[in-house]
Protein backbone atom coordinates (compact mmCIF):
# COMPACT_ATOMS: atom_id res chain seq x y z
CA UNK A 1 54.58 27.75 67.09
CA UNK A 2 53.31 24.48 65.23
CA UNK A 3 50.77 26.40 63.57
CA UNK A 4 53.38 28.80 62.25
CA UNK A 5 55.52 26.39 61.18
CA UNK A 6 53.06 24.05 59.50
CA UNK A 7 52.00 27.24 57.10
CA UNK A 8 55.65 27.77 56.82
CA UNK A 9 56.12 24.41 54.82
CA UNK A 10 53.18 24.89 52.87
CA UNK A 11 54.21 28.45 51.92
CA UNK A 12 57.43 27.20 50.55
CA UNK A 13 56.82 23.79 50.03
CA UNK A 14 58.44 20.52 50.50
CA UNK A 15 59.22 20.19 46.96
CA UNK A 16 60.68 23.43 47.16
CA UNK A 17 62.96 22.13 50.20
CA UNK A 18 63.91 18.86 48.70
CA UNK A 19 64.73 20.08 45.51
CA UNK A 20 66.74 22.96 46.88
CA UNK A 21 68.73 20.47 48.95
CA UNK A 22 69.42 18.27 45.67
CA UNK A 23 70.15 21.86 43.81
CA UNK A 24 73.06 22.74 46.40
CA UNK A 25 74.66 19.45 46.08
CA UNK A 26 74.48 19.73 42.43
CA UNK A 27 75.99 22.93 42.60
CA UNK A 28 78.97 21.82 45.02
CA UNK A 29 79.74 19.74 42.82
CA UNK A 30 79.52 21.43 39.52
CA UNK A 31 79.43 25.36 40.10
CA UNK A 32 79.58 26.34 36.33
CA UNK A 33 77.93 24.98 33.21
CA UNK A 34 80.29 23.76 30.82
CA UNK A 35 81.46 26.28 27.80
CA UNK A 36 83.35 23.96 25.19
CA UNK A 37 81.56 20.79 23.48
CA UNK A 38 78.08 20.35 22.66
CA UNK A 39 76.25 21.25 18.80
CA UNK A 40 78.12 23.68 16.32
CA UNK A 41 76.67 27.25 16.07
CA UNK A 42 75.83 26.53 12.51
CA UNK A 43 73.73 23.61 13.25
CA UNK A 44 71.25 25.31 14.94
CA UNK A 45 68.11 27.17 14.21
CA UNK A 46 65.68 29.43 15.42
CA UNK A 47 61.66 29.46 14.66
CA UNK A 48 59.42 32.14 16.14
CA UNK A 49 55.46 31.59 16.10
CA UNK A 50 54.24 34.79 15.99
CA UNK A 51 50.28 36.45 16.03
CA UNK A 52 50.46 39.91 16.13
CA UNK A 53 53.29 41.08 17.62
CA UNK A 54 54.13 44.05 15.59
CA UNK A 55 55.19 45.77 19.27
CA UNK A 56 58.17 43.54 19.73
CA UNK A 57 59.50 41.30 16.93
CA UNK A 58 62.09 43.09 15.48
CA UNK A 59 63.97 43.44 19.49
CA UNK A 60 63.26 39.67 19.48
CA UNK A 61 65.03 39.17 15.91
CA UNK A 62 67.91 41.60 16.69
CA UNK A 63 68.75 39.53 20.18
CA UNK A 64 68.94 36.59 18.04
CA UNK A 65 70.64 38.07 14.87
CA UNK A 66 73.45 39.01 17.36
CA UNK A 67 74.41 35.35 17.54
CA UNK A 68 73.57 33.43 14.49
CA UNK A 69 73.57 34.24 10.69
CA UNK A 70 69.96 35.35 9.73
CA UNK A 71 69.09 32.60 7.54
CA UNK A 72 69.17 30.09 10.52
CA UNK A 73 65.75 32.22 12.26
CA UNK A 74 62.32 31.34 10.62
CA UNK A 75 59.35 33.58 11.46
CA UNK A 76 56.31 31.92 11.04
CA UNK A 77 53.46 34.55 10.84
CA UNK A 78 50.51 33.01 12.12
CA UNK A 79 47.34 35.02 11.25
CA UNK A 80 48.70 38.19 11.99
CA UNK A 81 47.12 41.44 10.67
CA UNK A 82 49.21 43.47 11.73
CA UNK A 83 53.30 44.66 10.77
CA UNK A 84 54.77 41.60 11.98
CA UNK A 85 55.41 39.69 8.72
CA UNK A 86 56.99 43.21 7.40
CA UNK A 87 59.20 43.70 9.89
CA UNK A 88 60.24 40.06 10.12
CA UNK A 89 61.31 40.31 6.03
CA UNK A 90 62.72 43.59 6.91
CA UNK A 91 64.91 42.05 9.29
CA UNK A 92 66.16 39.44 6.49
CA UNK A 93 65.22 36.46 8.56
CA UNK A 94 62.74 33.65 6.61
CA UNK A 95 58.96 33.83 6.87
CA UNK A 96 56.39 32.01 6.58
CA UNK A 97 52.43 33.84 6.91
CA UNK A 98 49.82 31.61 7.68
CA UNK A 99 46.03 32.24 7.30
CA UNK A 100 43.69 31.45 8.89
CA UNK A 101 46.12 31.13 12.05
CA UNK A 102 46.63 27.61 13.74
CA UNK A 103 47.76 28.55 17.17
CA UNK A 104 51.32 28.45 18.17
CA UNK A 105 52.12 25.22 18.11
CA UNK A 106 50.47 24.46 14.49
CA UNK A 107 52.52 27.77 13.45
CA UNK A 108 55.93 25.80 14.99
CA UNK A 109 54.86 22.67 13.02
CA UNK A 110 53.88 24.25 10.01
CA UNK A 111 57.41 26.24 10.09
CA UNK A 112 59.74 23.08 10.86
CA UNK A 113 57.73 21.28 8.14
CA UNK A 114 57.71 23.98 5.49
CA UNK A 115 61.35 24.99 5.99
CA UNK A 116 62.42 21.28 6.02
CA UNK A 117 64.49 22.22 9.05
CA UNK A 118 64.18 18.55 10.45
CA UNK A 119 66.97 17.73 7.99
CA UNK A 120 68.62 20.78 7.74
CA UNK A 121 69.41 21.72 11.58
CA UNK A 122 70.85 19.49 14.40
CA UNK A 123 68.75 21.66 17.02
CA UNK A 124 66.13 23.89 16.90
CA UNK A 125 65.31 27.03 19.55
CA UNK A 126 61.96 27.75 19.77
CA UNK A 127 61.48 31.36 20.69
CA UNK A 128 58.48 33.22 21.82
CA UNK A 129 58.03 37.04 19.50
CA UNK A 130 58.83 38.68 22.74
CA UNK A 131 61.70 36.82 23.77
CA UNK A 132 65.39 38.62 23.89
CA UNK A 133 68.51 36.06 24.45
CA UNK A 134 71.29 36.63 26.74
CA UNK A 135 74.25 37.38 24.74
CA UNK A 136 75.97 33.96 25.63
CA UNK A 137 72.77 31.90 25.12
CA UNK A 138 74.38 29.93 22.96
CA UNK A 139 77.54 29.81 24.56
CA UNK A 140 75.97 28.29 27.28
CA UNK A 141 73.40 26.50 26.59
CA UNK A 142 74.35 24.49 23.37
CA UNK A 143 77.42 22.77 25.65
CA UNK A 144 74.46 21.15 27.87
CA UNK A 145 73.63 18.59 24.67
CA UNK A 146 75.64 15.76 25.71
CA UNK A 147 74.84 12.51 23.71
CA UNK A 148 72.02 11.82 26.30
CA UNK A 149 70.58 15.05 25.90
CA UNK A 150 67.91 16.08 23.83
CA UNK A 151 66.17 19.22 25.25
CA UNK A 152 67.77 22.18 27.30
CA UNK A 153 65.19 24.14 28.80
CA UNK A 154 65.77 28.07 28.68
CA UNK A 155 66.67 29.73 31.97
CA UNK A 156 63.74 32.64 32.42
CA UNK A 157 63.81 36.07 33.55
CA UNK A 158 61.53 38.87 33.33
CA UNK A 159 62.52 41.95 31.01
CA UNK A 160 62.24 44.80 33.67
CA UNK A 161 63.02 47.39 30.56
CA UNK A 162 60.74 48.68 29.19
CA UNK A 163 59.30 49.10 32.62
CA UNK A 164 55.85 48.72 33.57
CA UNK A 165 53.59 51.35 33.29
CA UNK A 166 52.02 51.38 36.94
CA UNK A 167 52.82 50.53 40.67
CA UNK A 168 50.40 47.28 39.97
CA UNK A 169 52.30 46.27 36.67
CA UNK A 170 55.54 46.88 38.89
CA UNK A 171 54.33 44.16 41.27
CA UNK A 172 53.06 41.81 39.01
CA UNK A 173 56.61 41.78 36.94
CA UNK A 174 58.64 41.72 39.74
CA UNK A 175 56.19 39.01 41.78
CA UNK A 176 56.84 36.79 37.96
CA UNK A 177 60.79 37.24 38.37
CA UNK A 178 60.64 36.13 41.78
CA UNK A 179 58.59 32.68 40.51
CA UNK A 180 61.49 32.41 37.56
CA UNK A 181 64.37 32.44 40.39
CA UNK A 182 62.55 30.34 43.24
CA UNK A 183 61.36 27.59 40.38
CA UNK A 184 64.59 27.52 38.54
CA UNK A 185 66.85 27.40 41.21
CA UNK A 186 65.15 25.79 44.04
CA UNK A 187 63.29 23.15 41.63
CA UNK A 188 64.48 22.88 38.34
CA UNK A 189 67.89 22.56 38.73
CA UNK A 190 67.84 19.77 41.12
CA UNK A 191 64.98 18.14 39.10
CA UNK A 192 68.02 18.39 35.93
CA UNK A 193 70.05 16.09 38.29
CA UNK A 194 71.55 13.64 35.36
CA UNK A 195 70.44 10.70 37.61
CA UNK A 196 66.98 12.22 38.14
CA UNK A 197 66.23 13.95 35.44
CA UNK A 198 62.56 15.15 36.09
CA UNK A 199 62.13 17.67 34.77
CA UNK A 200 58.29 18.78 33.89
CA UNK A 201 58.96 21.77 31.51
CA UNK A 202 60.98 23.23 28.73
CA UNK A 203 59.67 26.44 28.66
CA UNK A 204 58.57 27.26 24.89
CA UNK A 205 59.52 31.03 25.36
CA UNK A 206 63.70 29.67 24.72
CA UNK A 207 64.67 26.23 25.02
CA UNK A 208 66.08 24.11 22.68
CA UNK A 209 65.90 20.87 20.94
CA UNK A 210 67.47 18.26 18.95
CA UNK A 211 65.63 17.77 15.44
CA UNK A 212 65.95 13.74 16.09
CA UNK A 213 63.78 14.11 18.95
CA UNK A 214 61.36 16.39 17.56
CA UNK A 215 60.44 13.91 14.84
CA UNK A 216 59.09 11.85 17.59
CA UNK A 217 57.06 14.53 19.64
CA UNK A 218 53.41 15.07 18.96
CA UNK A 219 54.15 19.38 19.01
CA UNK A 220 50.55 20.54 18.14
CA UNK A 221 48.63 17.54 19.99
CA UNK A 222 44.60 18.39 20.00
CA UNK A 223 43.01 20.01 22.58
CA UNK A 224 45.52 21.80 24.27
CA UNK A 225 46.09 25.39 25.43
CA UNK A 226 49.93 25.67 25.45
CA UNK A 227 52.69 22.77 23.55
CA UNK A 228 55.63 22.72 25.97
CA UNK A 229 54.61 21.02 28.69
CA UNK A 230 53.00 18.09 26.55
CA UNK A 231 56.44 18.20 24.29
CA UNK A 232 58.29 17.89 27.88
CA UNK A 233 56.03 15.08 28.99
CA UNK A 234 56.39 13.35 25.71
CA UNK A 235 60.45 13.71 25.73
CA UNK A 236 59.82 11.68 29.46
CA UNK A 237 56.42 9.52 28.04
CA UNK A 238 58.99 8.22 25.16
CA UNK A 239 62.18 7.66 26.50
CA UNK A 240 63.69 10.28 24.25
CA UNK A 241 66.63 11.75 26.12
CA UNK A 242 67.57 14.11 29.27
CA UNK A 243 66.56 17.31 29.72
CA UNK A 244 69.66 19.50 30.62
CA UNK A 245 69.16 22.89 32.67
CA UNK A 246 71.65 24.78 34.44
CA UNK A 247 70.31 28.48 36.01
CA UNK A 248 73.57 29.94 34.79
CA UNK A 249 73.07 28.94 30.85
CA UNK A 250 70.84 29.26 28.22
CA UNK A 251 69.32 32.37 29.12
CA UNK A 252 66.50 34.24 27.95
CA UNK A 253 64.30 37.27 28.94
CA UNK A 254 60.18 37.37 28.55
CA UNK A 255 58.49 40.27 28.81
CA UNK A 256 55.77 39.86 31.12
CA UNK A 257 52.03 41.26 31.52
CA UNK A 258 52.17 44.50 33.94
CA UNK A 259 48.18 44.33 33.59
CA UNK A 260 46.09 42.34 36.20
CA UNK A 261 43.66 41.29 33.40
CA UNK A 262 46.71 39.98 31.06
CA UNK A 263 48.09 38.34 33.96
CA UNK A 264 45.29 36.74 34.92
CA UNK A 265 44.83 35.48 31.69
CA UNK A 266 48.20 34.19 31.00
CA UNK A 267 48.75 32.40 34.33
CA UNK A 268 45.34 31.01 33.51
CA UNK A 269 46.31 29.45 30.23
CA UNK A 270 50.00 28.29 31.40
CA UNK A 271 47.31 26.34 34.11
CA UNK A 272 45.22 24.95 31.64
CA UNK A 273 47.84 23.58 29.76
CA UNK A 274 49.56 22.36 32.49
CA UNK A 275 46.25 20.24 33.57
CA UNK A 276 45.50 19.25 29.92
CA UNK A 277 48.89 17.86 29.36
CA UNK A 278 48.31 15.76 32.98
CA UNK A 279 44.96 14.64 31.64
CA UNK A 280 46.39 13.57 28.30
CA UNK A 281 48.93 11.62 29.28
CA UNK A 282 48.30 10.37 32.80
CA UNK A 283 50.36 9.15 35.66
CA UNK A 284 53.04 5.91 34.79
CA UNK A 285 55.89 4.16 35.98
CA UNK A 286 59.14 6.29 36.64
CA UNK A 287 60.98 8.77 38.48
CA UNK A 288 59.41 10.97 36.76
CA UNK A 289 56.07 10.12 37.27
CA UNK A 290 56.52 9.66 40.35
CA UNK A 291 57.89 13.51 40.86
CA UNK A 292 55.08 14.86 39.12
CA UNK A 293 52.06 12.90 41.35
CA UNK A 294 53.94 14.42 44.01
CA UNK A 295 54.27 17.94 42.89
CA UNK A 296 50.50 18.00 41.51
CA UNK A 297 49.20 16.64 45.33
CA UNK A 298 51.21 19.52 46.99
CA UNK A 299 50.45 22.27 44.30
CA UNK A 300 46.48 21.32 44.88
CA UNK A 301 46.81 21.03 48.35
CA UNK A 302 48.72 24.43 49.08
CA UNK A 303 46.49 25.98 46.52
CA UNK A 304 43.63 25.27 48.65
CA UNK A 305 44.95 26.24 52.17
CA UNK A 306 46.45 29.61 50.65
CA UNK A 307 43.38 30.05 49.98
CA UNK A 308 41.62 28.99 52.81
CA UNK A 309 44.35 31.11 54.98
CA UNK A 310 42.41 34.79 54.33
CA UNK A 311 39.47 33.29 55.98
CA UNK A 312 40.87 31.63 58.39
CA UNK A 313 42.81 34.41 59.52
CA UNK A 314 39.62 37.02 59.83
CA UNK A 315 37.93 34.35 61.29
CA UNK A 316 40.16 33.83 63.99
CA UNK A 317 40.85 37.59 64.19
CA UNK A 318 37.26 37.89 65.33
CA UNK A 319 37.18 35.22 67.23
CA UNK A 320 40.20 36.94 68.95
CA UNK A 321 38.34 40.33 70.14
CA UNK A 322 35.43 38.14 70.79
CA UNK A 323 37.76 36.13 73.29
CA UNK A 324 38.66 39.02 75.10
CA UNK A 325 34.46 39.49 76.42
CA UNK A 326 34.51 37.78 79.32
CA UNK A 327 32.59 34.08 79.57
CA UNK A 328 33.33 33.46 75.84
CA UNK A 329 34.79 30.00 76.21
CA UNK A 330 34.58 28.67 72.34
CA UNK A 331 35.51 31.84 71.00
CA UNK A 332 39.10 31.52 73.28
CA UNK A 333 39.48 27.38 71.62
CA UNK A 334 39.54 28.64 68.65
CA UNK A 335 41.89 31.32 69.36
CA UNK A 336 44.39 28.64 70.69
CA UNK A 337 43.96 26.06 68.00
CA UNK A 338 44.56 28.56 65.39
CA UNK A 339 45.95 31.97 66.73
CA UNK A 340 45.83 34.38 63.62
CA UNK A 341 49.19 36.08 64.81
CA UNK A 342 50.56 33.06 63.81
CA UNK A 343 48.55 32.37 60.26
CA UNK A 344 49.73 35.79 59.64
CA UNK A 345 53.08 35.14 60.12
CA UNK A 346 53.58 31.37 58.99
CA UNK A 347 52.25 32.76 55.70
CA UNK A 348 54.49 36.34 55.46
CA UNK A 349 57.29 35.36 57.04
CA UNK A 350 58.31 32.70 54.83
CA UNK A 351 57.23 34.29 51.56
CA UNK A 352 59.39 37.35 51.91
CA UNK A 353 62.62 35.20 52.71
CA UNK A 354 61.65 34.00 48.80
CA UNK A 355 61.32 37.52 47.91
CA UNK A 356 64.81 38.60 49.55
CA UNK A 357 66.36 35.86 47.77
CA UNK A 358 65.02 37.00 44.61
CA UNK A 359 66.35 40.70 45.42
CA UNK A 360 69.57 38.92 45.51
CA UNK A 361 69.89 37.40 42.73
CA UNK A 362 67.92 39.54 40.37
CA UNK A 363 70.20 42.73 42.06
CA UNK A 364 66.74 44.19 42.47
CA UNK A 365 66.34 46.03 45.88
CA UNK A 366 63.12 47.80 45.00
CA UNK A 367 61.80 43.64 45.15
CA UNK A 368 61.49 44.47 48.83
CA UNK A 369 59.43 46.89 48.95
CA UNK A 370 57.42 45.52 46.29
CA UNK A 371 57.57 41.85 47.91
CA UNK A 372 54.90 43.01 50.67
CA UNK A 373 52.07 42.44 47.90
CA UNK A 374 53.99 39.07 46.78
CA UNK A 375 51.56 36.95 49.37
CA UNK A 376 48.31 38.40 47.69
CA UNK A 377 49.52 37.76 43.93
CA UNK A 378 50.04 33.73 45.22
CA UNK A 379 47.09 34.15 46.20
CA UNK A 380 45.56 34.97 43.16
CA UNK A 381 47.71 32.05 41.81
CA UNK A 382 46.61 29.52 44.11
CA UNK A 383 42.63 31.05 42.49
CA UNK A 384 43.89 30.37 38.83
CA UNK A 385 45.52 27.47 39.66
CA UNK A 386 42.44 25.42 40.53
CA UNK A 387 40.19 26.93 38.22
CA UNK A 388 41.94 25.45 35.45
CA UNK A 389 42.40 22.37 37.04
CA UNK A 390 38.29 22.39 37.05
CA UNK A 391 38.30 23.91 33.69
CA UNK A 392 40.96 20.90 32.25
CA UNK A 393 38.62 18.50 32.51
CA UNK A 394 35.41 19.96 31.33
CA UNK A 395 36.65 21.69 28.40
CA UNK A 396 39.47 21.60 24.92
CA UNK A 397 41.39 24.00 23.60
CA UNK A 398 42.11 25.36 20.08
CA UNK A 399 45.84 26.15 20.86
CA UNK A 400 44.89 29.54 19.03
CA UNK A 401 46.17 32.49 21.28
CA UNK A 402 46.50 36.63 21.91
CA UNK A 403 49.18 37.56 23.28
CA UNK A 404 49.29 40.01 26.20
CA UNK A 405 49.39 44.03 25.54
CA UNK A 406 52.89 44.43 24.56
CA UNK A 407 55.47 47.33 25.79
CA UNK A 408 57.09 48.93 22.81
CA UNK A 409 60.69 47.27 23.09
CA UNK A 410 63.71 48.02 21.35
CA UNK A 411 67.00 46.79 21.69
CA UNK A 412 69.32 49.35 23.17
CA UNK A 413 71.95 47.40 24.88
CA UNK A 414 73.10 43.58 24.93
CA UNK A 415 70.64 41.65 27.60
């Protein structure tokens, strides 16, 4: 039973259970975002870096052309050989083709510079090419920017249409929707706490800042593989503002990689960054600090029993039907320190109550049936996960990127 429930806490974590608790008292207390207040529609704009992405820009510039005039979106083409420039002017939007390409965050940069939007916008929405908004993005989300606010991080969900191509790409989108619910509700929104406020990302795929802030953030720092975390840790490193979040507002879908290669890759990358932006700036003083040293010690030290767990459990397995010869006293200790019935089911167990929640709220039953591969895919995580951490360290990054193999997406009905 200990065993059981000592995988149990690493399999959903204590950060996971403290910020949960701080999430439901938060949501006692305020159970809806507020819809009246905040920035002016017309004071906002929206800039898209784009390489490539032919596939799905012009469902990406019709979500956002529902809600704001299209002079307010900029497009900034970065490299791309392909249609997306012609499709962007097609759409009427403003763009901006860059060559050679400077990665995403030197194609934000050069877009905010070259548009002069610093002085022209109160707020600017950065937008990944594959991104489609929820038709009350703005409704929501712009009512978050209180005068303490400067940054409300996008609410994510996975696009589930188009659907995936394969049972595999199945799993992998719906294992990536079940991350976006069980990090934005049982993290994230407690972290948002306005006495907390810790916040550790605004996710560049939607969220949104003021321009007053932005003239202060370093957004295409060297040597980095993604921006938003290192914007995020800047908005903290520099006393900027809060970071608002609320799972109900602001929302935004991503369409995912239903390939295990793309995956791979992408979780890789969202890693790297994540350790380069630690390695840049360090551990300091703060609440926030303070949050993150904590959540980097448990993410490296789950990482490493999840995977430690597969071997553990076949070890003990054999050990098990080696136990059962008679006179085989050090096969039965191990048995009893570390019976794999219960590895087996400290790790399951407690990952598919994630997954059920996830059904829930996504209204997805097929999640549980596909939740049964959900412990292998962490798995894989946990793998990536520490790679980059070695890979931080040892190597830089151009920022230059390629973005996953897109599904063909068009906008049929309001997300």
């Amino acid at each position: 039973m200990l065993t059981a429930l000592v995988v149990l806490v690493l399999v959903i974590g204590l950060n996971t259970l403290f910020w949960g608790a701080v999430g439901v008292v938060r949501l006692l207390a305020d159970r809806r975002p507020p819809r009246t207040g905040g920035v002016p529609l017309h004071a906002v704009a929206v800039v898209i870096a784009a390489h490539n992405e032919e596939a799905v820009i012009a469902s990406t510039l019709k979500s956002a052309a529902r809600l704001l005039p299209v002079n307010q979106i900029f497009v900034a083409s970065d490299g791309s050989t392909d249609r997306t420039a012609e499709l962007a002017r097609g759409a009427g939007v403003n763009v901006l083709e860059l060559n050679p390409n400077r990665g995403k965050a030197g194609a934000l940069l050069a877009a905010l510079e070259h548009f002069d939007i610093y002085s022209r916008f109160e707020v600017v929405t950065f937008l990944d090419a594959d991104t489609r908004l929820a038709s009350d993005y703005f409704e929501t989300g712009l009512p978050l920017f209180t005068d303490d606010v400067v940054a409300v991080a996008g609410c994510a969900r996975s696009q589930l249409d188009p659907a995936p191509r394969t049972l595999l790409g199945r799993i992998l989108v719906a294992y990536r929707e079940r991350v976006y619910i069980v990090m934005q509700y049982f993290l994230k929104f407690g972290q948002a706490a306005r006495a907390l406020d810790v916040i550790a990302i605004a996710p560049g795929f939607a969220s949104m800042y003021r321009t007053r802030a932005l003239k202060h953030i370093d957004i295409a720092a060297e040597n980095l593989a993604i921006e938003d975390y290192n914007m995020t840790f800047e908005v903290h490193a520099k006393r900027l503002g809060r970071i608002a979040f609320h799972p109900r507002a602001a929302m935004a879908y991503t369409q995912d990689p239903d390939t295990l290669r793309d995956y791979a890759k992408q979780v890789l990358r969202w890693n790297l960054g994540f350790w380069q932006t630690i390695r840049r700036h360090g551990f300091r003083r703060g609440r926030f600090w303070v949050a993150l040293a904590v959540f980097t010690f448990e993410l490296v030290v789950s990482s490493a029993i999840l995977l430690a767990l597969i071997p553990a459990i076949l070890i003990t397995g054999v050990a098990a039907v080696v136990a059962s010869t008679p006179g085989v006293g050090t096969a039965d200790l191990l048995v009893t320190a570390l019976p794999p019935l219960a590895l087996l089911v400290g790790l399951v167990l407690p990952d598919y109550v994630l997954t059920v929640i996830a059904a829930v709220v996504a209204r997805r039953p097929s999640f549980l049936l596909l939740g049964l591969a959900f412990p292998l895919t962490r798995m894989l995580d946990a793998f990536l996960c520490l790679g980059a951490l070695e890979e931080a360290f040892t190597r830089t990054s151009s920022g230059r990127w390629t973005s996953p193999t897109r599904r063909p997406a068009e906008l049929t009905r309001a997300t």
